[in-house]
C-alpha atoms as a PDB file:
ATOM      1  CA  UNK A   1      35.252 -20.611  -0.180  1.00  0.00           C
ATOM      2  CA  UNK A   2      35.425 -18.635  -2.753  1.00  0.00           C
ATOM      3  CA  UNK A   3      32.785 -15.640  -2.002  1.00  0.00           C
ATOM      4  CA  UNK A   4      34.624 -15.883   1.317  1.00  0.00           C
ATOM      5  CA  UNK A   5      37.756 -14.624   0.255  1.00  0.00           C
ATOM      6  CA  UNK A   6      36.575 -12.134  -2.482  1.00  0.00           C
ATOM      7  CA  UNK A   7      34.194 -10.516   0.467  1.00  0.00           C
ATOM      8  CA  UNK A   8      37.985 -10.237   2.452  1.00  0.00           C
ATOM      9  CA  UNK A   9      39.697  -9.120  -0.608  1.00  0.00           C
ATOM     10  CA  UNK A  10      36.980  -6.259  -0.650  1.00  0.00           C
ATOM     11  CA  UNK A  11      37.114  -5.348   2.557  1.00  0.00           C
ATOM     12  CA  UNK A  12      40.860  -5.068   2.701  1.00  0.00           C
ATOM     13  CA  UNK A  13      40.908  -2.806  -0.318  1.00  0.00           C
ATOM     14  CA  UNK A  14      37.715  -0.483   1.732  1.00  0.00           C
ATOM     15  CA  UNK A  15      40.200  -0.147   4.344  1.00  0.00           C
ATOM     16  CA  UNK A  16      42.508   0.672   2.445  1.00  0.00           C
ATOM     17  CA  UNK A  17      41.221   3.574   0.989  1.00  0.00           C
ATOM     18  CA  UNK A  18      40.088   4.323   4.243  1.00  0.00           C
ATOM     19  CA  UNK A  19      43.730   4.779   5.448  1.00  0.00           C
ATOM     20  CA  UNK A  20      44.276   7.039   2.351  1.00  0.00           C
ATOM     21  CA  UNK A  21      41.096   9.317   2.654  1.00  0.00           C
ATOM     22  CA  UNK A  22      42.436   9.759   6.565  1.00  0.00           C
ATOM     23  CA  UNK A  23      45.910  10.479   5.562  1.00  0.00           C
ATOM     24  CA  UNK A  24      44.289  13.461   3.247  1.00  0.00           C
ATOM     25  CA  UNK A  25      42.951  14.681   6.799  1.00  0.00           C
ATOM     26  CA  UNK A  26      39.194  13.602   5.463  1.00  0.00           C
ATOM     27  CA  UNK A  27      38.680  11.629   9.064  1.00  0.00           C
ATOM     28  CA  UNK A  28      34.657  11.472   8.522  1.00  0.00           C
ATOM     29  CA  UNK A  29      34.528  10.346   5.276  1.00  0.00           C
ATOM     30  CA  UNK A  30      37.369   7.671   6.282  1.00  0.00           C
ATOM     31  CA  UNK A  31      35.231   6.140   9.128  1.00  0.00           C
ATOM     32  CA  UNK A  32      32.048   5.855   6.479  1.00  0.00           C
ATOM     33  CA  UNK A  33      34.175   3.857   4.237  1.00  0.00           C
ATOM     34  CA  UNK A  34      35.680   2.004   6.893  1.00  0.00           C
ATOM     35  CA  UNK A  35      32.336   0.757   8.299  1.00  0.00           C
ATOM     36  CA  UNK A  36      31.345  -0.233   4.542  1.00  0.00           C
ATOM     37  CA  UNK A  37      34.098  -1.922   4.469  1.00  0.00           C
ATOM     38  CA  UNK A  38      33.803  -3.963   7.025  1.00  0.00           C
ATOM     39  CA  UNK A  39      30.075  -5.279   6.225  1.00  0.00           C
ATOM     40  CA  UNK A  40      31.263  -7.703   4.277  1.00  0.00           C
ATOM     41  CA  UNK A  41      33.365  -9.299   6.098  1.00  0.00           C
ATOM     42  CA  UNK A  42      31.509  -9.178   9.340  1.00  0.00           C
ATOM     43  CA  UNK A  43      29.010 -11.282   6.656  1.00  0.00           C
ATOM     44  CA  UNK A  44      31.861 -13.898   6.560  1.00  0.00           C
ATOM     45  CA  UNK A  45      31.619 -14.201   9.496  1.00  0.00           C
ATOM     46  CA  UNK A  46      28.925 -14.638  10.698  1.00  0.00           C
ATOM     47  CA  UNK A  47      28.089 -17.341   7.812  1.00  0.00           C
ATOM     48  CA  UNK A  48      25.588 -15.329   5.722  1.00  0.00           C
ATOM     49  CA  UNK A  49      27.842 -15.556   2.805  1.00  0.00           C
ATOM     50  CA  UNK A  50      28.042 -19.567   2.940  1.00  0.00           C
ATOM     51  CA  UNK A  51      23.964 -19.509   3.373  1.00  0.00           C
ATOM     52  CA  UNK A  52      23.591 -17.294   0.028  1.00  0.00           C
ATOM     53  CA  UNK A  53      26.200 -19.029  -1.678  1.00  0.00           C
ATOM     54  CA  UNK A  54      25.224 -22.040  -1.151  1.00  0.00           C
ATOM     55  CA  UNK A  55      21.222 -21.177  -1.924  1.00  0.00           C
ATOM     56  CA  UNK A  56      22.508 -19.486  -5.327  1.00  0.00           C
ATOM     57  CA  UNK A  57      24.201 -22.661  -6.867  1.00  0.00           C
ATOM     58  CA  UNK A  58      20.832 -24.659  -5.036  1.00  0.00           C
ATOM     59  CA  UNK A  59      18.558 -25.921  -8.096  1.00  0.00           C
ATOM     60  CA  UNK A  60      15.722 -26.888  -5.202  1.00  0.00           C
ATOM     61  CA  UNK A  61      16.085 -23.017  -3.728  1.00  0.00           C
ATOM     62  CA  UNK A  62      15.662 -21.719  -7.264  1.00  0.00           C
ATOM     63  CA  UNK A  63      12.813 -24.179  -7.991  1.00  0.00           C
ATOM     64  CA  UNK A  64      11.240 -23.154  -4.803  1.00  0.00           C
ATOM     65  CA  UNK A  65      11.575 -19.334  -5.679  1.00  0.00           C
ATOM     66  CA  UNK A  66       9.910 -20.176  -8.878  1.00  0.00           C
ATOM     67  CA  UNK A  67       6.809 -21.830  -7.039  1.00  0.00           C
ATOM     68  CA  UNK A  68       7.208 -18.950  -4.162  1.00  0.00           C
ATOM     69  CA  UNK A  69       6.585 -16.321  -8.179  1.00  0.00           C
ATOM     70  CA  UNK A  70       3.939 -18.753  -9.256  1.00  0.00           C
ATOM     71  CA  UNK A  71       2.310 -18.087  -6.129  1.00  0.00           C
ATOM     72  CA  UNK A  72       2.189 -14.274  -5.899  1.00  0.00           C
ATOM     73  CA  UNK A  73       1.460 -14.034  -9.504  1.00  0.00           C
ATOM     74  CA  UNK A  74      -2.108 -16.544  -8.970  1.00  0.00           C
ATOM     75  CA  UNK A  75      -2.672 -14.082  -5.940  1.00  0.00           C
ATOM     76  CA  UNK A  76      -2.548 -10.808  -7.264  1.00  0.00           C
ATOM     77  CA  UNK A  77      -4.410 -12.182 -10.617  1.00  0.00           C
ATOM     78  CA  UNK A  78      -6.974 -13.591  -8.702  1.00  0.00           C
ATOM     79  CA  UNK A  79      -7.651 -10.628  -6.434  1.00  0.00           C
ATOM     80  CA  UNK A  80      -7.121  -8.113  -9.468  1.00  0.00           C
ATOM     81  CA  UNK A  81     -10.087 -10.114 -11.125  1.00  0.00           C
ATOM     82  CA  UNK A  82     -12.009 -10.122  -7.981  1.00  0.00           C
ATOM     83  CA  UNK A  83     -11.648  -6.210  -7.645  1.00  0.00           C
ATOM     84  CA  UNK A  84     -12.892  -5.753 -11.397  1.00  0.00           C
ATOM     85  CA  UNK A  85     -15.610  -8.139 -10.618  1.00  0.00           C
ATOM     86  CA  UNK A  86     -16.693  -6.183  -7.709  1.00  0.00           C
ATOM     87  CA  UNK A  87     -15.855  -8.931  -4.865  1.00  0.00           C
ATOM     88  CA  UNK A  88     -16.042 -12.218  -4.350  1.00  0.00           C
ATOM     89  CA  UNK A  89     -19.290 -14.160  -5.157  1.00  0.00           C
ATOM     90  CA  UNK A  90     -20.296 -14.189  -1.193  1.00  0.00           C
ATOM     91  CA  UNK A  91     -19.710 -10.844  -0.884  1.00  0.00           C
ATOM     92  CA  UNK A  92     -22.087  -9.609  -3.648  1.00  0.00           C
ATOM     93  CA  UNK A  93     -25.177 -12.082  -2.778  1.00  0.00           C
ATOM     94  CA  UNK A  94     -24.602  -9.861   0.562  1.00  0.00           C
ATOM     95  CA  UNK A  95     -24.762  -6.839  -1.348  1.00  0.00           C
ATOM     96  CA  UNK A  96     -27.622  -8.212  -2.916  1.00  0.00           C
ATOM     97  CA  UNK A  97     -30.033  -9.580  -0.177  1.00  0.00           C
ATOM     98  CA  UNK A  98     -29.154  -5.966   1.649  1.00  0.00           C
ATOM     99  CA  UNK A  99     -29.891  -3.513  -0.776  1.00  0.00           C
ATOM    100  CA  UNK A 100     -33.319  -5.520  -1.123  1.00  0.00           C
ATOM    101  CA  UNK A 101     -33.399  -5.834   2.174  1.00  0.00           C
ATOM    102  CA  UNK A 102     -32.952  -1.838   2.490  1.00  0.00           C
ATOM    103  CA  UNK A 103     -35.553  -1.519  -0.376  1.00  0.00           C
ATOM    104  CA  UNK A 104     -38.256  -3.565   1.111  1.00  0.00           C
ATOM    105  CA  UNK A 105     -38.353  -1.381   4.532  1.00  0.00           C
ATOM    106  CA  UNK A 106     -38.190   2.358   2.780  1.00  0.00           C
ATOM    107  CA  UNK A 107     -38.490   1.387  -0.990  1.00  0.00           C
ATOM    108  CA  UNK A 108     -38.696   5.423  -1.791  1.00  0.00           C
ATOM    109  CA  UNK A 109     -35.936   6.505   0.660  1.00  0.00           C
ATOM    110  CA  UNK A 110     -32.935   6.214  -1.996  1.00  0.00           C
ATOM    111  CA  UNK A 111     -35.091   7.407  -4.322  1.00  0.00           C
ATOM    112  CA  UNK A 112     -34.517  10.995  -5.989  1.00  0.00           C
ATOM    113  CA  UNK A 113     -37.512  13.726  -5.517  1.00  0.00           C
ATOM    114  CA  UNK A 114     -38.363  14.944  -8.631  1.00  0.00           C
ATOM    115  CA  UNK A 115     -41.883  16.787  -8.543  1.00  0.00           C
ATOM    116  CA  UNK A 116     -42.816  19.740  -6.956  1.00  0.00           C
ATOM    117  CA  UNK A 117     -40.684  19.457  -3.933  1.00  0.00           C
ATOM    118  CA  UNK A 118     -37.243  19.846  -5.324  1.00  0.00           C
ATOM    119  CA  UNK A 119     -38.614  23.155  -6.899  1.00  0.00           C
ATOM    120  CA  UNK A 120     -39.312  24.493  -4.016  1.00  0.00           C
ATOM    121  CA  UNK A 121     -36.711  23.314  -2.082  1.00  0.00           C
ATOM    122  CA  UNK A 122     -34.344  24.953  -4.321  1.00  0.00           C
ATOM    123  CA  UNK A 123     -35.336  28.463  -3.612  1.00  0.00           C
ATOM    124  CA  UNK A 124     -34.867  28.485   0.145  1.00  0.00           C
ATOM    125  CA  UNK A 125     -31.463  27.548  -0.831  1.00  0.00           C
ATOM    126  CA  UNK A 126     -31.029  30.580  -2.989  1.00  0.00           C
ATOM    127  CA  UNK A 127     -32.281  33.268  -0.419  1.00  0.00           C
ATOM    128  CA  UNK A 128     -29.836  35.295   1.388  1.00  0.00           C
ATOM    129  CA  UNK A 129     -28.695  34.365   5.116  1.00  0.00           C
ATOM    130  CA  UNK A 130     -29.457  37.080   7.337  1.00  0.00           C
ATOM    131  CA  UNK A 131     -30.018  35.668  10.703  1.00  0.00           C
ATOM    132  CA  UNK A 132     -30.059  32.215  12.718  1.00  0.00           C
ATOM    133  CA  UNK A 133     -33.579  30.720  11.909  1.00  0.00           C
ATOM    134  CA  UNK A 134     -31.898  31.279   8.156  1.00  0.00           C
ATOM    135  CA  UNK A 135     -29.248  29.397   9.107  1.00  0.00           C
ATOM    136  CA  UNK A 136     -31.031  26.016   9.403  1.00  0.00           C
ATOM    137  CA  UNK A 137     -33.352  26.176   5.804  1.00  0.00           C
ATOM    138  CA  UNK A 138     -30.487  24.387   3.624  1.00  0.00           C
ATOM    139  CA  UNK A 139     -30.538  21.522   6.018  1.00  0.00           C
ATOM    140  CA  UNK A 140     -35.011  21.367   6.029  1.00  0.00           C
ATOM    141  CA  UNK A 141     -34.440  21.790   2.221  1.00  0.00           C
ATOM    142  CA  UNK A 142     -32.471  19.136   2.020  1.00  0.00           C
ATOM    143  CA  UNK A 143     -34.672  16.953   4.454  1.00  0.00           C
ATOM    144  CA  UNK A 144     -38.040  17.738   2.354  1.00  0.00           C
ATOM    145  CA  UNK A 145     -36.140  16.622  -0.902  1.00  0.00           C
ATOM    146  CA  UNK A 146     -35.430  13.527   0.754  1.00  0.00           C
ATOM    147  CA  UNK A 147     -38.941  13.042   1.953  1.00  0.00           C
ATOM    148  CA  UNK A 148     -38.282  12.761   5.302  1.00  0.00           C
END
């Protein structure tokens, strides 16, 4: 009853200053005031202020935003702990049995080249482009370091 009749006590006063802003010929400010003014009391009205008011003196809805904390605060530890840990447990056997897998078909693939080959792959790099067969001697470079 009471946040009922200070939201109508504030609303009067919005209008009221309303009336005055108009009277100084200030017409668009006067309507935006006017329309903030009368939030809160279409909020009476409508019953939102009873709902709030009577959830804020509620020791069960405080209680349950407590539990509703406790919750979010378990759920971003857990997945902040997961992230640092590098995913669940699932998810890095998976990791796991595929990089072993991926091993066990090309086991030199992912490998880096480091004999003769990435010498001489580096020069082709270095020469200077002067036409279109040029043009395509990074990308064999790249495919001989790589063994493939």
């Amino acid at each position: 009853m009471i946040a009922e009749t200070v939201c109508a006590a504030v609303s009067a006063a919005g209008l009221g200053i309303a009336v005055v802003t108009a009277w100084r010929k200030r017409y668009l400010a006067a309507a935006r005031i006017a329309a903030y003014a009368l939030v809160p009391l279409g909020l009476v009205m409508t019953g939102a202020v009873e709902w709030v008011a009577e959830t804020a003196f509620s020791p069960t809805a405080w209680a349950g935003f407590v539990v509703l904390g406790g919750a979010w605060l378990l759920f971003t530890t857990t997945r902040a702990v997961e992230r640092r840990r590098g995913g669940t447990r699932r998810e890095r056997r998976a990791a796991a049995r595929a990089e072993a897998r991926d091993e066990a078909v090309a086991p030199t693939a992912s490998a880096p080249s480091l004999g003769q080959g990435s010498r001489a792959a580096a020069k082709p790099a270095a020469a200077p482009r002067g036409g279109s067969a040029d043009d395509f001697s990074d990308i064999e470079a790249i495919l001989k370091k790589h063994g493939i």
